[in-house]
Structure formats: C-alpha cells, structure tokens
N, C-alpha and C. Protein backbone atom coordinates (compact mmCIF):
# COMPACT_ATOMS: atom_id res chain seq x y z
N UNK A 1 0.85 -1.18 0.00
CA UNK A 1 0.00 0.00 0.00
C UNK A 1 0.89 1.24 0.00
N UNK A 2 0.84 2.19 -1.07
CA UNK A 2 1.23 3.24 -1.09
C UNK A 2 0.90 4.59 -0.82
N UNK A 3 0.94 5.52 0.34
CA UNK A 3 0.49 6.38 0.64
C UNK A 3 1.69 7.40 0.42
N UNK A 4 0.88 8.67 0.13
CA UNK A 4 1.51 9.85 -0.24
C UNK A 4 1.08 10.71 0.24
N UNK A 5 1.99 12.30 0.46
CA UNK A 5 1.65 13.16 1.00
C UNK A 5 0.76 14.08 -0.13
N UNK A 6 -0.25 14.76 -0.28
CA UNK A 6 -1.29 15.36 -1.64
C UNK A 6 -1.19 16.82 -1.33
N UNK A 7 -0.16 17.31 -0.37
CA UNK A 7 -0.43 19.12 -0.10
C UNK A 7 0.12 19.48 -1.50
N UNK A 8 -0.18 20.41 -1.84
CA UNK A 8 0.48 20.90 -3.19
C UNK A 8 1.86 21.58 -3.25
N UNK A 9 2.60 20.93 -4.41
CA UNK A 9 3.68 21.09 -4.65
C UNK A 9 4.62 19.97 -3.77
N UNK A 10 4.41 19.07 -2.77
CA UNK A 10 5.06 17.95 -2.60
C UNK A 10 5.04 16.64 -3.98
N UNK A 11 6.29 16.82 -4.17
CA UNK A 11 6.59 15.01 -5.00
C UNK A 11 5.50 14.21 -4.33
N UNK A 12 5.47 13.13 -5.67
CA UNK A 12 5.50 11.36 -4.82
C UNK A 12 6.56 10.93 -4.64
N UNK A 13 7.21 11.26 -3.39
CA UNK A 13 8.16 10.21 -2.46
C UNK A 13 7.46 8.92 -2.43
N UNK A 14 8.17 8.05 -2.66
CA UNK A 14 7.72 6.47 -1.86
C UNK A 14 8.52 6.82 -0.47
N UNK A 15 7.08 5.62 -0.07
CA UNK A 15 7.46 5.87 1.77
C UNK A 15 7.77 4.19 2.05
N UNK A 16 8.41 4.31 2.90
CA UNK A 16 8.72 2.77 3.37
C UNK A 16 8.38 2.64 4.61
N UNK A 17 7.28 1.49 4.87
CA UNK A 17 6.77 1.50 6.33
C UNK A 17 7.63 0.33 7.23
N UNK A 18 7.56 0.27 8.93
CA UNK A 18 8.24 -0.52 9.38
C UNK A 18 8.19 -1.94 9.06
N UNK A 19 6.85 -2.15 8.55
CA UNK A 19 6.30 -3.53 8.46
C UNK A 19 6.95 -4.19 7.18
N UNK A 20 7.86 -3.68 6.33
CA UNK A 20 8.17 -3.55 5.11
C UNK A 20 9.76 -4.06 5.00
N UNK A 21 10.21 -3.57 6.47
CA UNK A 21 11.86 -3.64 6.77
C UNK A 21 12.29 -4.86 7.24
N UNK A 22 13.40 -5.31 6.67
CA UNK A 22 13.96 -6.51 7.47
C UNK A 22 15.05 -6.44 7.73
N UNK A 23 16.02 -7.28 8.98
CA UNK A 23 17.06 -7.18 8.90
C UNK A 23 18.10 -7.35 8.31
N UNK A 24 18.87 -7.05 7.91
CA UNK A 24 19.87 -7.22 6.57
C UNK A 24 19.51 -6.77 5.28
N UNK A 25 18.47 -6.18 5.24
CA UNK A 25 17.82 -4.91 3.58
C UNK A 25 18.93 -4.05 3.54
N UNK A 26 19.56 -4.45 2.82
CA UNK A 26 20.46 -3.17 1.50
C UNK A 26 19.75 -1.72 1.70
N UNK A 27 20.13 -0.46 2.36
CA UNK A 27 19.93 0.70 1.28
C UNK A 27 20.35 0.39 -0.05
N UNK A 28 19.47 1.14 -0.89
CA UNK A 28 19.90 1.69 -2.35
C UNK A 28 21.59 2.82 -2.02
N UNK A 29 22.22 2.69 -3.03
CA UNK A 29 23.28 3.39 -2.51
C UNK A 29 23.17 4.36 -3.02
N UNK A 30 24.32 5.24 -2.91
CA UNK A 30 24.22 6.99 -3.75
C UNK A 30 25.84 6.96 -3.88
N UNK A 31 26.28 7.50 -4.69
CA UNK A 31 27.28 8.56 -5.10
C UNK A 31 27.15 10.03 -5.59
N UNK A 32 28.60 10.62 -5.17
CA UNK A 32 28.22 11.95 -5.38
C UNK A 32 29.73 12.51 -5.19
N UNK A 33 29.74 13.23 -6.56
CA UNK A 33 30.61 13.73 -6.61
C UNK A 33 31.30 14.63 -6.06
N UNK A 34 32.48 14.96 -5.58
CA UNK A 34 33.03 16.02 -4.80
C UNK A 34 33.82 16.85 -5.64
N UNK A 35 33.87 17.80 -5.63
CA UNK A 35 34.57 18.99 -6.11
C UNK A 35 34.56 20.33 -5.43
N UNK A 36 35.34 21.36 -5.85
CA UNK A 36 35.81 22.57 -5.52
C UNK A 36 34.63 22.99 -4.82
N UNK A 37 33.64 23.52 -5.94
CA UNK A 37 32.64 23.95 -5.36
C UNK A 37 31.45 23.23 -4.67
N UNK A 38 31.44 22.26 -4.36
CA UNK A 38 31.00 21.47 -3.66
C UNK A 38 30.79 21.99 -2.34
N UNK A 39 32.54 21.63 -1.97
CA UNK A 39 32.76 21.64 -0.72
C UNK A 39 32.80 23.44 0.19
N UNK A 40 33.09 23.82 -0.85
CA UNK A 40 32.64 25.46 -0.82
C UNK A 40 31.40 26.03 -0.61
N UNK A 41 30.77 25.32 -1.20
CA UNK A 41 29.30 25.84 -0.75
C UNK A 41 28.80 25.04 0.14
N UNK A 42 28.76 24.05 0.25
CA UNK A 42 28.24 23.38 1.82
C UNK A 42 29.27 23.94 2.96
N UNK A 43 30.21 24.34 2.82
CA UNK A 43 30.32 25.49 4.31
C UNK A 43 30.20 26.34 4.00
N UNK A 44 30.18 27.03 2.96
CA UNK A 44 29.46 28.81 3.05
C UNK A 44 28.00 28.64 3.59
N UNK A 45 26.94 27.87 2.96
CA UNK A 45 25.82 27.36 3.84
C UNK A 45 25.42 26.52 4.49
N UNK A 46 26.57 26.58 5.63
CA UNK A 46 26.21 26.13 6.99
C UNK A 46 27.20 27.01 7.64
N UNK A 47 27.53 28.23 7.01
CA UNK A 47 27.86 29.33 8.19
C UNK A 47 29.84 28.38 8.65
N UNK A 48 30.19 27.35 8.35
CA UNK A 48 31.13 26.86 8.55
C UNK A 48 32.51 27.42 7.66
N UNK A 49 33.15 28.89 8.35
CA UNK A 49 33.91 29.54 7.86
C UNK A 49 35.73 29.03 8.32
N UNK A 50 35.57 27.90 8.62
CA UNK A 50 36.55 27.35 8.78
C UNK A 50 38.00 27.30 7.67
N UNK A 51 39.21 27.54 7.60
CA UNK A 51 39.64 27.87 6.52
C UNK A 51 39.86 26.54 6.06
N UNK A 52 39.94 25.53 6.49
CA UNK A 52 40.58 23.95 5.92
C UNK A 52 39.41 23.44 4.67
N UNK A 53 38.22 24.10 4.74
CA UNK A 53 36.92 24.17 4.00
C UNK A 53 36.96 25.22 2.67
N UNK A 54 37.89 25.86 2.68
CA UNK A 54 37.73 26.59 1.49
C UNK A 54 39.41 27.29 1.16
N UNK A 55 40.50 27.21 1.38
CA UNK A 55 41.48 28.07 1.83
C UNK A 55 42.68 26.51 1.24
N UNK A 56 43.13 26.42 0.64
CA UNK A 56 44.54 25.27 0.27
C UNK A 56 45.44 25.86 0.82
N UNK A 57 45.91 26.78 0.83
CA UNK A 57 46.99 26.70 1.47
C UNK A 57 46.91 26.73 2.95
N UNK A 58 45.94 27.20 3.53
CA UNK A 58 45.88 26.62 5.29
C UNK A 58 45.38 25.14 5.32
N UNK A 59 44.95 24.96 4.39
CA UNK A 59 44.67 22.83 4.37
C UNK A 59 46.03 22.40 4.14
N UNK A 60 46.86 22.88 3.26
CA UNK A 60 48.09 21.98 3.01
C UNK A 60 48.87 22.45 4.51
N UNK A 61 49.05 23.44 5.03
CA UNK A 61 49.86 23.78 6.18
C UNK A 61 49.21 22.83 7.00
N UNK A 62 48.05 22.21 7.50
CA UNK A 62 47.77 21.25 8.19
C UNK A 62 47.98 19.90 7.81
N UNK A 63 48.91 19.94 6.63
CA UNK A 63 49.11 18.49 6.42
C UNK A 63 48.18 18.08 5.52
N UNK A 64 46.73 18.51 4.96
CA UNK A 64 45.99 17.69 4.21
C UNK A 64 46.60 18.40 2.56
N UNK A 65 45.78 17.35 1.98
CA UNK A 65 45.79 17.26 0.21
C UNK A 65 45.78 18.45 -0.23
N UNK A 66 44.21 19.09 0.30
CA UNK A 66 43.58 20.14 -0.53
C UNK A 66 42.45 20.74 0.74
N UNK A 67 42.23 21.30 0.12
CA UNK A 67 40.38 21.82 0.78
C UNK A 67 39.59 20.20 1.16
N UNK A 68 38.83 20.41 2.10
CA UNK A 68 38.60 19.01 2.60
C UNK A 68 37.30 19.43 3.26
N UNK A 69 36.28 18.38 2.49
CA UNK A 69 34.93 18.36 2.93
C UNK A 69 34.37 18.40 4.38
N UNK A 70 33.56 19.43 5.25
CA UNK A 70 33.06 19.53 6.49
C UNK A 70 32.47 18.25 7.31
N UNK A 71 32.39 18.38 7.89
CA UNK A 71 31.29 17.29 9.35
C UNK A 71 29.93 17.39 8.57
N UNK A 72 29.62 18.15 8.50
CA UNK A 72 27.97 18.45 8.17
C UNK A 72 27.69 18.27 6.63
N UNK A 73 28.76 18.16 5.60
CA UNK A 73 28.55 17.46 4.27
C UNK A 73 28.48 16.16 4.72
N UNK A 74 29.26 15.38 5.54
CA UNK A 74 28.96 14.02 5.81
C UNK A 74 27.26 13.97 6.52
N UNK A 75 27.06 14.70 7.75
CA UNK A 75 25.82 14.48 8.03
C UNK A 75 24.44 14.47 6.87
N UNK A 76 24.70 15.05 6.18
CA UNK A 76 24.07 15.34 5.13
C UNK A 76 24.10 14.30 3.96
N UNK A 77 24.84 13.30 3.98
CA UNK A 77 25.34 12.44 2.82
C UNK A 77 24.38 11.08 3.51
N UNK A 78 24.65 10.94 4.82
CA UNK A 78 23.88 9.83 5.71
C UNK A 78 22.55 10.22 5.71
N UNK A 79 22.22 11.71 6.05
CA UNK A 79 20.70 12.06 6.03
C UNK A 79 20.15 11.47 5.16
N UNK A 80 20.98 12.05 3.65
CA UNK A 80 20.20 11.74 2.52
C UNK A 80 20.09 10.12 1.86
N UNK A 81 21.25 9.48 2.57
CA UNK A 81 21.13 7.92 1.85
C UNK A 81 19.77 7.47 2.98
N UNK A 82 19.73 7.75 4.19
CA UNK A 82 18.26 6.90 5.07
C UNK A 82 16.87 7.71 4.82
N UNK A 83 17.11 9.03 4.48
CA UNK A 83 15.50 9.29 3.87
C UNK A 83 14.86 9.42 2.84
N UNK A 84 16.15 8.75 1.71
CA UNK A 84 15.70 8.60 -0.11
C UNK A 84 15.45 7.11 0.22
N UNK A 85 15.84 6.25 0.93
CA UNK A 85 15.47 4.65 1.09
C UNK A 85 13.98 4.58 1.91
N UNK A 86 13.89 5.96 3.05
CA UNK A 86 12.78 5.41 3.96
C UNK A 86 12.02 6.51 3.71
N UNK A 87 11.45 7.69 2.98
CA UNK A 87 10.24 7.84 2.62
C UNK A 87 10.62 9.47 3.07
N UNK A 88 9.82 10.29 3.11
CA UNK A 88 9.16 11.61 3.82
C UNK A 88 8.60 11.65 5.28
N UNK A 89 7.92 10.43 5.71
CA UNK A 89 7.31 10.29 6.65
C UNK A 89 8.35 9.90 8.10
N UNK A 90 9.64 9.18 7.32
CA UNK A 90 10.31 8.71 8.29
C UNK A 90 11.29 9.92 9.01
N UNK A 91 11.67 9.52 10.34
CA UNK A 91 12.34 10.25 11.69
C UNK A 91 13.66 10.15 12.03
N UNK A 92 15.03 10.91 11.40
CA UNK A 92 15.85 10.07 11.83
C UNK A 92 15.97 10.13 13.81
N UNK A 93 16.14 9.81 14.41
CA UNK A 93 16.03 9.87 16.08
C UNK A 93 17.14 10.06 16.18
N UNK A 94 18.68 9.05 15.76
CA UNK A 94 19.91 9.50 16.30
C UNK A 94 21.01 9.17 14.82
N UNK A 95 22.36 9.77 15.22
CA UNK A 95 23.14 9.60 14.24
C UNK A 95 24.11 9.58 14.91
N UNK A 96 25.09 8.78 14.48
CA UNK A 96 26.58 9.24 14.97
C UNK A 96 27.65 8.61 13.77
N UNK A 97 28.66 9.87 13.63
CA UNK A 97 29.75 9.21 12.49
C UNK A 97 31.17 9.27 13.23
N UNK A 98 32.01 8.76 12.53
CA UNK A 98 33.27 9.08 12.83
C UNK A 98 34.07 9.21 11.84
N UNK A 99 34.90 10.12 11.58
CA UNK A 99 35.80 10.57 10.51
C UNK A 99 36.61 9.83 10.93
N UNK A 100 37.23 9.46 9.76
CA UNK A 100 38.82 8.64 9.75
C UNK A 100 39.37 9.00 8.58
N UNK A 101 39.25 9.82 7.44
CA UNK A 101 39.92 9.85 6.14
C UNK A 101 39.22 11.07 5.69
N UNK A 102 39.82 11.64 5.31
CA UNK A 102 39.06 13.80 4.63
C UNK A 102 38.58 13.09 3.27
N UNK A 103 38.07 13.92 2.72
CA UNK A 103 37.33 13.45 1.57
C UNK A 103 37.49 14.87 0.91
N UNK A 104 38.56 14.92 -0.14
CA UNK A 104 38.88 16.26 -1.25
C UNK A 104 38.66 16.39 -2.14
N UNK A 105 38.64 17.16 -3.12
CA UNK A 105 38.17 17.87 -4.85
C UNK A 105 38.08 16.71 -5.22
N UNK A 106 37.98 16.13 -6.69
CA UNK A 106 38.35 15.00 -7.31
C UNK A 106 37.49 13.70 -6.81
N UNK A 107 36.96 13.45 -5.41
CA UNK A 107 36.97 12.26 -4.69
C UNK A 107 35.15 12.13 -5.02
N UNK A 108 34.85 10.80 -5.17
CA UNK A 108 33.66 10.87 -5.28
C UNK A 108 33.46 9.93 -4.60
N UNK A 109 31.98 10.25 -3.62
CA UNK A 109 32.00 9.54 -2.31
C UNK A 109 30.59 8.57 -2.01
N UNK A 110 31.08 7.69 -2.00
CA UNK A 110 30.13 6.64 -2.22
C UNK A 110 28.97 6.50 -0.76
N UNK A 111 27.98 6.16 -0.85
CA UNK A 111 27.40 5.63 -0.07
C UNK A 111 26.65 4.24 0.46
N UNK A 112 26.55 3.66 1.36
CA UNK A 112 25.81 2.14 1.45
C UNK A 112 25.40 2.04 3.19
N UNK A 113 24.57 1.34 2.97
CA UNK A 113 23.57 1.23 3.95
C UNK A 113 23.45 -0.14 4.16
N UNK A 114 23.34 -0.69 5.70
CA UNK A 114 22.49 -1.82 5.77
C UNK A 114 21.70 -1.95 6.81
N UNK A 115 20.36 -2.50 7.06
CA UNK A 115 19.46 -2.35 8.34
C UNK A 115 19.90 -3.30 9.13
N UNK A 116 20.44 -3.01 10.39
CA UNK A 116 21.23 -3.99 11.10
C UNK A 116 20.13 -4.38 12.69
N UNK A 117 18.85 -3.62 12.65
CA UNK A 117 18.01 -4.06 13.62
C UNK A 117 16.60 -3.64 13.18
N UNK A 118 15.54 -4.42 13.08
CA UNK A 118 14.23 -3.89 13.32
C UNK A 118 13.46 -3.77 14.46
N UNK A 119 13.07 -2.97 15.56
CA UNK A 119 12.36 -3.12 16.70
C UNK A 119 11.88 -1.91 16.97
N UNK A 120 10.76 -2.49 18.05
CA UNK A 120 10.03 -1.08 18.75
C UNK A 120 11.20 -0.92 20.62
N UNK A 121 11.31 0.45 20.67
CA UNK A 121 11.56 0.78 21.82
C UNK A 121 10.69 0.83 23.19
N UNK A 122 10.81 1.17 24.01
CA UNK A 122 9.70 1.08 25.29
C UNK A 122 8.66 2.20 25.29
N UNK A 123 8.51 2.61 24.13
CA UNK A 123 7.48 4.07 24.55
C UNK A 123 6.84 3.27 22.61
N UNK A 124 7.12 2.12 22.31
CA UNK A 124 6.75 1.61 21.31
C UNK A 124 6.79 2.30 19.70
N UNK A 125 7.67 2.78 19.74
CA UNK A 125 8.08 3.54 18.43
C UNK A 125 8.59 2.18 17.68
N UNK A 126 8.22 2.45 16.13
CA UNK A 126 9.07 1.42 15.14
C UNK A 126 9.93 1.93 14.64
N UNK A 127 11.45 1.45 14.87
CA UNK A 127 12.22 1.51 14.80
C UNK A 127 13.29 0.70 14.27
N UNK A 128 13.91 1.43 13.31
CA UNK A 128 15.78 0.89 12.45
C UNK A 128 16.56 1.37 12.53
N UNK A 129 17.68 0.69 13.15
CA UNK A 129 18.91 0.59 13.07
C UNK A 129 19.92 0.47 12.03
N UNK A 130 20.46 1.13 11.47
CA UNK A 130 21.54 1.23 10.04
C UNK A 130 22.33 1.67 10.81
N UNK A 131 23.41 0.56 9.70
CA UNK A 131 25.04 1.14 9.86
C UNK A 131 25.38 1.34 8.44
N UNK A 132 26.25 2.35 8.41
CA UNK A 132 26.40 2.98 7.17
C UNK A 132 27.99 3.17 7.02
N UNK A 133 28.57 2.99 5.56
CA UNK A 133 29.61 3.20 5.56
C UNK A 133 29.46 4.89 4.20
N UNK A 134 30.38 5.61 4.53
CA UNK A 134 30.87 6.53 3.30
C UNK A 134 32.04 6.29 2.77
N UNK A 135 32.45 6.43 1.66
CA UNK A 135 33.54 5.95 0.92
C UNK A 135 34.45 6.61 -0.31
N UNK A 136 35.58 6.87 -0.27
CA UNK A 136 36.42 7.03 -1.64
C UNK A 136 36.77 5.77 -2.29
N UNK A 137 37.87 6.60 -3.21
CA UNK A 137 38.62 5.54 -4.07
C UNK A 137 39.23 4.93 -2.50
N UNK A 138 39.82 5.99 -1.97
CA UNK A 138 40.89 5.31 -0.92
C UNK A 138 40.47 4.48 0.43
N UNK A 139 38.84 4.22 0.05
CA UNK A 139 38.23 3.64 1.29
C UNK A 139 37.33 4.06 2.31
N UNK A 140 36.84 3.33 3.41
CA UNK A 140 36.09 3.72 4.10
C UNK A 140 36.61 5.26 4.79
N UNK A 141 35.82 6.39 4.94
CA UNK A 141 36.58 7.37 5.33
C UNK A 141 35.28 8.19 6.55
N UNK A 142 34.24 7.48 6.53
CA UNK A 142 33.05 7.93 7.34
C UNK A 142 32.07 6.73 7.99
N UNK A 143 32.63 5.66 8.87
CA UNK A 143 31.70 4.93 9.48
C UNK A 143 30.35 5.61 10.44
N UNK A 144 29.07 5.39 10.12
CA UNK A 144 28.17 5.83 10.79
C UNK A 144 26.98 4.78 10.74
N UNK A 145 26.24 5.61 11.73
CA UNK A 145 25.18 4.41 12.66
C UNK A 145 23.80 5.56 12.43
N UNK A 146 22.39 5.18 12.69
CA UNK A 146 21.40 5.89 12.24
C UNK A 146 20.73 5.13 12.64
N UNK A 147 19.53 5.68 13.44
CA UNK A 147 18.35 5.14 14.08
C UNK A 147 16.92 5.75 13.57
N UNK A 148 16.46 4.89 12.97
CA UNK A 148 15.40 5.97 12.48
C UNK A 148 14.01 5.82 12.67
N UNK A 149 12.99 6.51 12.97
CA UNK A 149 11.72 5.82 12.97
C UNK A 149 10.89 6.10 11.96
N UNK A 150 10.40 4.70 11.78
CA UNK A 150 9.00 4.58 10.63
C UNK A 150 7.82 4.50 11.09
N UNK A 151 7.30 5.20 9.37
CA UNK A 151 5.75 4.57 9.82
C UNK A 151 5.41 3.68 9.92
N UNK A 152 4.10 3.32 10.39
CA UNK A 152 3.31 1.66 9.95
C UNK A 152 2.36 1.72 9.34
N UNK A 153 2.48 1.10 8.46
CA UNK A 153 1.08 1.00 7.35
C UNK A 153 -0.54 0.93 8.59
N UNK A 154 -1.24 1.92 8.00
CA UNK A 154 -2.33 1.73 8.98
C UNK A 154 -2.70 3.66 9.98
N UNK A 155 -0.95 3.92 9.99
CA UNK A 155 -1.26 4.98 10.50
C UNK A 155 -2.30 6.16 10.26
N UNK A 156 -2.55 6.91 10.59
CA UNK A 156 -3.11 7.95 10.08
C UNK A 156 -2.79 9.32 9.72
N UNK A 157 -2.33 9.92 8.58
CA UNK A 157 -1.46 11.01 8.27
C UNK A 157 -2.05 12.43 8.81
C-alpha cells in the first residue's frame, strides 16, 4: 500500500513502512561527486567559515591534500542515503559518524547502507537501526550508525 503526501507542490516520495523492513535490507546506494565547489558551498551554507573548508593553502599547512569536505557534508550524505530509502514520513532519532579519512576535490563519495536491527523501543516507536559506511577511491573514510523511525502501514497522516 502506497500512501503519499497530496499538499500541493510535494513530490510522490515512496514511503517505506516498518512492516516492510527486514534485517539485513540493503539501502539503495548513492554517489556523489566532490569537487571545488561542492565543498565550498556546503560550508558557506552552513555558516562553517573554517579555513581547511575553502582556503589550500591553510589545508596543506595542516598536512591535508587540498580543501577538505566539512562534518555536516557528511551528516548530510547519511541524512540523505536513510531518507531517499525510507520515505518523507520517516524520523531520523539519532546519528553518529566518525571521521577517519578527509574526503577532497576530485573524490567521489560513495554511499551504502544496511538495516542492522528492526524493533520497537519502550514508549513503542518502530524503529531501524543502520550502519552505514561513506567511501572514496581510498576507502572507508566515514563509518556511521542511524536510528530511524517509521511509519506503519495503517497509520493515520
């Protein structure tokens, strides 16, 4: 059963309900390319005036490559791989990543998903568990975790 949101000017998102999820379901993955301006404009808008974000030569004085993608382009890369798989309707509740590898110009950064728990919590929310990897050529460079809640077919919008 497919339900959609009908206010005007919303898409048809497909929604994915809890009843739908199993453990070990694949996200669909994403890639996405990184470049100059990429990474330039996701910290100009998010106010992240940091110079290692837009500035090479204070990135190379710290030792990195080049200009090197923010915290919040990654949050944003996980946002978007668990709510293009789980719908409009769905909640993410928690996130957590950890950087281990910068991700620069040139690098195009993969995404993958897998649902590593289905359950309700004690206040009975339906709830998934994903662990998520982000990725270059050169490897895992963003392990993260994502808890999210769904709907259930039946609800009422």
């Amino acid at each position: 059963m497919k339900q959609t949101d009908q206010r005007p000017g919303w898409r048809d998102y497909p929604q994915k309900y809890w009843q739908q999820v199993e453990d070990g379901e694949q996200l669909p993955g994403l890639e996405l390319p990184i470049d100059y301006k990429r990474i330039v404009l996701n910290a100009a808008s998010t106010w992240d005036w940091f110079p290692g974000h837009h500035n090479p030569e204070y990135a190379r004085a710290q030792g990195q490559e080049n200009i090197y993608a923010s915290t919040i382009l990654f949050h944003g890369v996980v946002d978007r791989l668990v709510t293009d798989w789980a719908g409009p309707r769905a909640f993410i509740v928690r996130r957590g990543i950890r950087m281990q590898q910068s991700v620069y110009p040139g690098d195009t950064l993969s995404a993958q998903g897998q649902v590593t728990r289905r359950y309700r919590d004690d206040a009975g929310s339906a709830l998934a568990d994903i662990e998520i990897e982000l990725r270059t050529e050169r490897g895992v460079c963003v392990p993260a975790t994502v808890t999210a809640r769904l709907p259930e077919q039946g609800d009422v919008e």
